[in-house]
Protein backbone atom coordinates (compact mmCIF):
# COMPACT_ATOMS: atom_id res chain seq x y z
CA UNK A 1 0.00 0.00 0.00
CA UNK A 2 1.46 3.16 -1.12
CA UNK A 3 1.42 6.16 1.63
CA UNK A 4 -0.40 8.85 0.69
CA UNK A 5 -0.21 12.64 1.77
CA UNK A 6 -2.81 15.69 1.99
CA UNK A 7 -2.35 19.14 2.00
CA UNK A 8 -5.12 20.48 3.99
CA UNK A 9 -6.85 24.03 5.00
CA UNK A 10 -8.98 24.96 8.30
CA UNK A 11 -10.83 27.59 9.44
CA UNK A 12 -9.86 29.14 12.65
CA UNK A 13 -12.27 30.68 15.44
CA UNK A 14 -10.96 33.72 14.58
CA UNK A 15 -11.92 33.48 10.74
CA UNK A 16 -8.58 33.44 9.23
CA UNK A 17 -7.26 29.73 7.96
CA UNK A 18 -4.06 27.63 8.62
CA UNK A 19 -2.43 25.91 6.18
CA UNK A 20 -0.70 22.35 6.50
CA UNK A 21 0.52 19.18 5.21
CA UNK A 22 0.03 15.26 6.54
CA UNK A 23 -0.25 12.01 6.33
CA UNK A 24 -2.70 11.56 8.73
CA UNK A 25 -6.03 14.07 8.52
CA UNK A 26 -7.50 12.67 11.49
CA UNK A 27 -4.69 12.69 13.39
CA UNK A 28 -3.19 16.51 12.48
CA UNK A 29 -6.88 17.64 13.59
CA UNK A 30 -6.83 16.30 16.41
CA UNK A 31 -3.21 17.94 17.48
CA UNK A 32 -4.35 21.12 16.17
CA UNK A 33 -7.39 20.89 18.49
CA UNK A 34 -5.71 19.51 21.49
CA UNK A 35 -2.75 23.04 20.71
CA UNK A 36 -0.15 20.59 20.28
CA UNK A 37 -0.71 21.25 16.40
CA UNK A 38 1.06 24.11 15.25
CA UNK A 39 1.64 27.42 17.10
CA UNK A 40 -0.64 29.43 14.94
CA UNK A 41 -3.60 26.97 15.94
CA UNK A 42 -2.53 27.03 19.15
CA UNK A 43 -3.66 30.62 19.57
CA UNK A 44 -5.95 30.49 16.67
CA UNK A 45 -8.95 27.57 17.78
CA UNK A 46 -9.34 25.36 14.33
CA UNK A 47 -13.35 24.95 13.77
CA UNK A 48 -12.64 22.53 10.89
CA UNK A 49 -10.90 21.42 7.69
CA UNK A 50 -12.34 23.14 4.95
CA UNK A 51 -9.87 21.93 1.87
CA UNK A 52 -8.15 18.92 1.83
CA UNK A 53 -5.79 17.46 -1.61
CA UNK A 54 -4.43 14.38 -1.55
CA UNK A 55 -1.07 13.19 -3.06
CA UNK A 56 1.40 10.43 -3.62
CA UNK A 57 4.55 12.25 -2.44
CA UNK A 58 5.21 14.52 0.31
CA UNK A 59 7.15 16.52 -2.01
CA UNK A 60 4.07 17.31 -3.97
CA UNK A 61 1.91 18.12 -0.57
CA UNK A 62 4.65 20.65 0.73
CA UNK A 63 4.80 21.82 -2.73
CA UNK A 64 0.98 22.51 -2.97
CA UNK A 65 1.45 24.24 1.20
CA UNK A 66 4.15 26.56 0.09
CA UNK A 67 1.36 27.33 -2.97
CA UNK A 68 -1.20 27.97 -1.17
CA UNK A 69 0.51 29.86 1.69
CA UNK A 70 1.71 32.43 -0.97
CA UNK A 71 -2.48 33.41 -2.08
CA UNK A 72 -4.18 35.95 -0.80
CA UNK A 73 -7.14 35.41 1.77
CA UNK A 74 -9.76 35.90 -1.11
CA UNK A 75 -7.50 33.53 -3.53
CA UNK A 76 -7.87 31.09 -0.47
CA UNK A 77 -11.22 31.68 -0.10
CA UNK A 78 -11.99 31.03 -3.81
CA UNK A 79 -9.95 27.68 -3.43
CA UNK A 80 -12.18 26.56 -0.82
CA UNK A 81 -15.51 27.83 -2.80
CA UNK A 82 -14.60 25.48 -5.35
CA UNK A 83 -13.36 22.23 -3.62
């Protein structure tokens, strides 16, 4: 069984949205919820995951964070419209 990554987005309690990669969706969610995630989620509450890709390679999931990371709020916010 191959592994497989995701490159994922949530929404914090705040409104803005955190951007990660994985290999476990679950999992991350869970650490992000618990503030053992990230520090950005640990002061900004996630709500949920509201974009999720999935990919073969971690390469191509860090690839697709650094992407994302780089568009504006409203580029982000079109992503999600359209997932």
């Amino acid at each position: 069984m191959t592994k497989k990554y995701f490159t994922y987005i949530l929404l914090t309690e705040h409104n803005t949205y955190y951007c990660g990669y994985t290999d476990n969706i679950d999992k991350r969610f869970k650490e992000h919820v618990s503030g053992k995630g990230a520090k950005y989620t640990k002061a900004n509450k996630p709500l949920k995951i509201v974009y999720t890709k999935e990919f073969s390679s971690k390469s191509d999931a860090m690839k697709e964070e650094y992407r994302i990371k780089h568009l504006t709020k409203e580029e982000k916010i079109q992503l999600i419209n359209n997932y």
